[in-house]
Protein backbone atom coordinates (compact mmCIF):
# COMPACT_ATOMS: atom_id res chain seq x y z
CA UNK A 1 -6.26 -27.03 19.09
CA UNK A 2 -6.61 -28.97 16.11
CA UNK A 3 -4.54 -27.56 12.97
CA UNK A 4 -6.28 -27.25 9.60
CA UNK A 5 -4.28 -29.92 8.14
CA UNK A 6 -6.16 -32.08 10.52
CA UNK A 7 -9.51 -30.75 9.56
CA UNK A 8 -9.39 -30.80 5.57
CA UNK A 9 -8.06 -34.42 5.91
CA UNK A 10 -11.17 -35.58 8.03
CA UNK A 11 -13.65 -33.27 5.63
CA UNK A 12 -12.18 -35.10 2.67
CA UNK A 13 -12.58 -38.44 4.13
CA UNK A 14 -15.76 -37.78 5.12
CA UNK A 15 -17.57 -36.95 1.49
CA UNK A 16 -19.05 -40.06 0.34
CA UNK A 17 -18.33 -38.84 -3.21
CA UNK A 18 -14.78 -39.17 -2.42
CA UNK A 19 -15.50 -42.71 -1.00
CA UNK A 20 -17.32 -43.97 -3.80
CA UNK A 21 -14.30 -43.07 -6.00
CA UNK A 22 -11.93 -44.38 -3.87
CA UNK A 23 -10.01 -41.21 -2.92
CA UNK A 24 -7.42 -41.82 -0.65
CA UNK A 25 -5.80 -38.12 1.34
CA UNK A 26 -2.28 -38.82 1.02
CA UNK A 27 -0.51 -35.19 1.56
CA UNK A 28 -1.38 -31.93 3.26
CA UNK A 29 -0.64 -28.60 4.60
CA UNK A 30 0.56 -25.48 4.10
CA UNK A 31 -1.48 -24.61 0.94
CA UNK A 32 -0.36 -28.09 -0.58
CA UNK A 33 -3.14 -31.42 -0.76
CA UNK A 34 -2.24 -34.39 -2.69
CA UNK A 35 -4.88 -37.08 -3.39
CA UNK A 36 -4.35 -40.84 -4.86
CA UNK A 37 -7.20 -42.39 -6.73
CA UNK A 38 -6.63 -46.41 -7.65
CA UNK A 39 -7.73 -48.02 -11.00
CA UNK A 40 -11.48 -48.66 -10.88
CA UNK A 41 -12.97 -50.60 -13.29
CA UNK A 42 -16.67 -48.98 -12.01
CA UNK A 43 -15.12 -45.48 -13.23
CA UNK A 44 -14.14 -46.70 -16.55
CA UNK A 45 -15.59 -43.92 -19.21
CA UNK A 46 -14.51 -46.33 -22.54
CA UNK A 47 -14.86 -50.03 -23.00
CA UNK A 48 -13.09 -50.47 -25.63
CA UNK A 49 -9.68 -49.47 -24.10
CA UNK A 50 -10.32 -49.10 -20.14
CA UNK A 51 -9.63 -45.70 -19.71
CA UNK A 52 -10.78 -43.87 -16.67
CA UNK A 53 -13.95 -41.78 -17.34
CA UNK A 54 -12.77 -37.67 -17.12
CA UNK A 55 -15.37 -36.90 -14.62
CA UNK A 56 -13.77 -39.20 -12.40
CA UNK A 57 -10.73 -37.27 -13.07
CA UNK A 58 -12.05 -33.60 -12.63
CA UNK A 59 -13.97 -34.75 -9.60
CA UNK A 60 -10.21 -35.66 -7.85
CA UNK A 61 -8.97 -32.61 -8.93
CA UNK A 62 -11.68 -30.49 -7.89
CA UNK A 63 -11.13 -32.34 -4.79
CA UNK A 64 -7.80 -31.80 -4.03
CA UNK A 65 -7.57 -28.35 -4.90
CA UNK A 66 -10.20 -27.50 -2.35
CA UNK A 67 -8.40 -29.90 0.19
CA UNK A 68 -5.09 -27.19 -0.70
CA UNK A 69 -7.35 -24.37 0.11
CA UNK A 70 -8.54 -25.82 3.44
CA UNK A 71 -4.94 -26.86 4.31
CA UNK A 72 -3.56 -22.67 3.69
CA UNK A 73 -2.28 -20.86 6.89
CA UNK A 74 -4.78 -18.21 5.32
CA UNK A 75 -7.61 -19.50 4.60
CA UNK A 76 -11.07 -20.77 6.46
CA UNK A 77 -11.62 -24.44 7.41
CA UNK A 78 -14.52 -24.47 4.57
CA UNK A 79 -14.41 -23.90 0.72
CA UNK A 80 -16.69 -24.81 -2.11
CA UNK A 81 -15.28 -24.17 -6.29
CA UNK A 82 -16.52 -21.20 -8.23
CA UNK A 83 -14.83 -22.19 -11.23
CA UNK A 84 -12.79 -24.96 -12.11
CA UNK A 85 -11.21 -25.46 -15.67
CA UNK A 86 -9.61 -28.76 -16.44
CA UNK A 87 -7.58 -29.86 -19.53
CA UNK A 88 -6.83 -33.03 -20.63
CA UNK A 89 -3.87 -33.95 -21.88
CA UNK A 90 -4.50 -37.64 -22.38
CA UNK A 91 -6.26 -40.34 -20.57
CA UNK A 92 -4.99 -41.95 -17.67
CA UNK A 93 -3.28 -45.57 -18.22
CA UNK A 94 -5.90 -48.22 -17.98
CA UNK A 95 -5.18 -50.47 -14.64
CA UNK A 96 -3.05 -47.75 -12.96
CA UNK A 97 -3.91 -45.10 -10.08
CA UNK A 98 -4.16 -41.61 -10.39
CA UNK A 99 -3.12 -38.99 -8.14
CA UNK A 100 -3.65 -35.36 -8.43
CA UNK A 101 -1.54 -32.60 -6.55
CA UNK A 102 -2.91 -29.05 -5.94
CA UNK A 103 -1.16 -25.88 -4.66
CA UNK A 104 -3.05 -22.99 -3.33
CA UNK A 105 -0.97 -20.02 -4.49
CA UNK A 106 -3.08 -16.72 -3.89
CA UNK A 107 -5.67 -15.86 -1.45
CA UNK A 108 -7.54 -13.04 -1.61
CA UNK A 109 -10.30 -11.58 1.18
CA UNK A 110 -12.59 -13.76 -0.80
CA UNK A 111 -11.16 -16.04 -3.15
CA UNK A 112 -8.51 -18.59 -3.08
CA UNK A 113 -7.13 -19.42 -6.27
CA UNK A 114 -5.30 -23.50 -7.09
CA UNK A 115 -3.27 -24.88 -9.48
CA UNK A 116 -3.85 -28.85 -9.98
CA UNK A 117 -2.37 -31.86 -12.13
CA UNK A 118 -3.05 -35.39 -11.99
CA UNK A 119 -0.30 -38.07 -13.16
CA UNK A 120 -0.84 -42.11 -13.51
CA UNK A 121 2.02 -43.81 -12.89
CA UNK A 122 3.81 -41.93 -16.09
CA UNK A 123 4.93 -38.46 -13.85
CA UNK A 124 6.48 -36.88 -16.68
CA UNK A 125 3.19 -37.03 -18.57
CA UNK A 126 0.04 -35.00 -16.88
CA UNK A 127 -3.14 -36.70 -17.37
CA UNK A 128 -4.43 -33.48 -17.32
CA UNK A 129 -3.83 -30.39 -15.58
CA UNK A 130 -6.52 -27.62 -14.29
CA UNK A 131 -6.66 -24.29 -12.41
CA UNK A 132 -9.79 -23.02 -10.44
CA UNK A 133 -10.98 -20.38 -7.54
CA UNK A 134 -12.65 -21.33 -4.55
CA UNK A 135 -14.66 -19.42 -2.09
CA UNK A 136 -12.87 -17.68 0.80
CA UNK A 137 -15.82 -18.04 3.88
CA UNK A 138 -14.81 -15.61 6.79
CA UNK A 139 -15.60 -15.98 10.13
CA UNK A 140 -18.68 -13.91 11.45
């Protein structure tokens, strides 16, 4: 039987959003997903100084915090996000890559609810930090 660490990796890998941004599955399990995103010029939301655009930024986290719900002993293979609020702290550091870390930390019969911050290369700085609920889909 394949575990659901297994699964969420190969359902991340497998959205061409995630592609096109260049999202790279580099922890899971357990209620735990981290995901690396390098420096890409494509994504850059300011000229003037290089800085990463934020959707680029929410998108990862959104991401990885329903790649930590897939990964949770208790909850379903699938997820999509009800509601996902992200602050920024500060932009990311032009020409570095960002990775985001999620935790699932409560599951209800229908809603799973994450924790998420994303670091450049700085970890004692978040880029920014966000916390969201994501469905719960039960088997029929």
């Amino acid at each position: 039987m394949v575990d659901k660490a297994t699964i969420a990796r190969h359902f991340i890998e497998a959205i061409p959003h995630s592609k096109a941004l260049g999202m790279v599955l580099t922890e899971i399990g357990d209620g735990i997903a981290e995901i690396m995103m390098d420096y890409n010029p494509a994504m850059i939301g300011d000229p003037q100084t290089g800085v990463i655009h934020g959707g680029a930024v929410s998108a990862l986290m959104d991401t990885c915090g329903g790649a930590a719900v897939m990964s949770h002993p208790d909850a379903p293979a699938g997820t999509a996000t009800i509601d996902l609020r992200i602050d920024y702290m500060r932009g990311a550091t032009p020409g570095q890559a960002i990775r985001a870390r999620a935790e699932c930390y409560h599951i209800t019969r229908s809603v799973a609810f994450v924790r998420a911050t994303a670091f450049d290369e700085d970890a004692d700085k978040p880029v920014a930090t966000a916390s969201g609920a994501f469905t719960v889909e039960r088997a029929k």
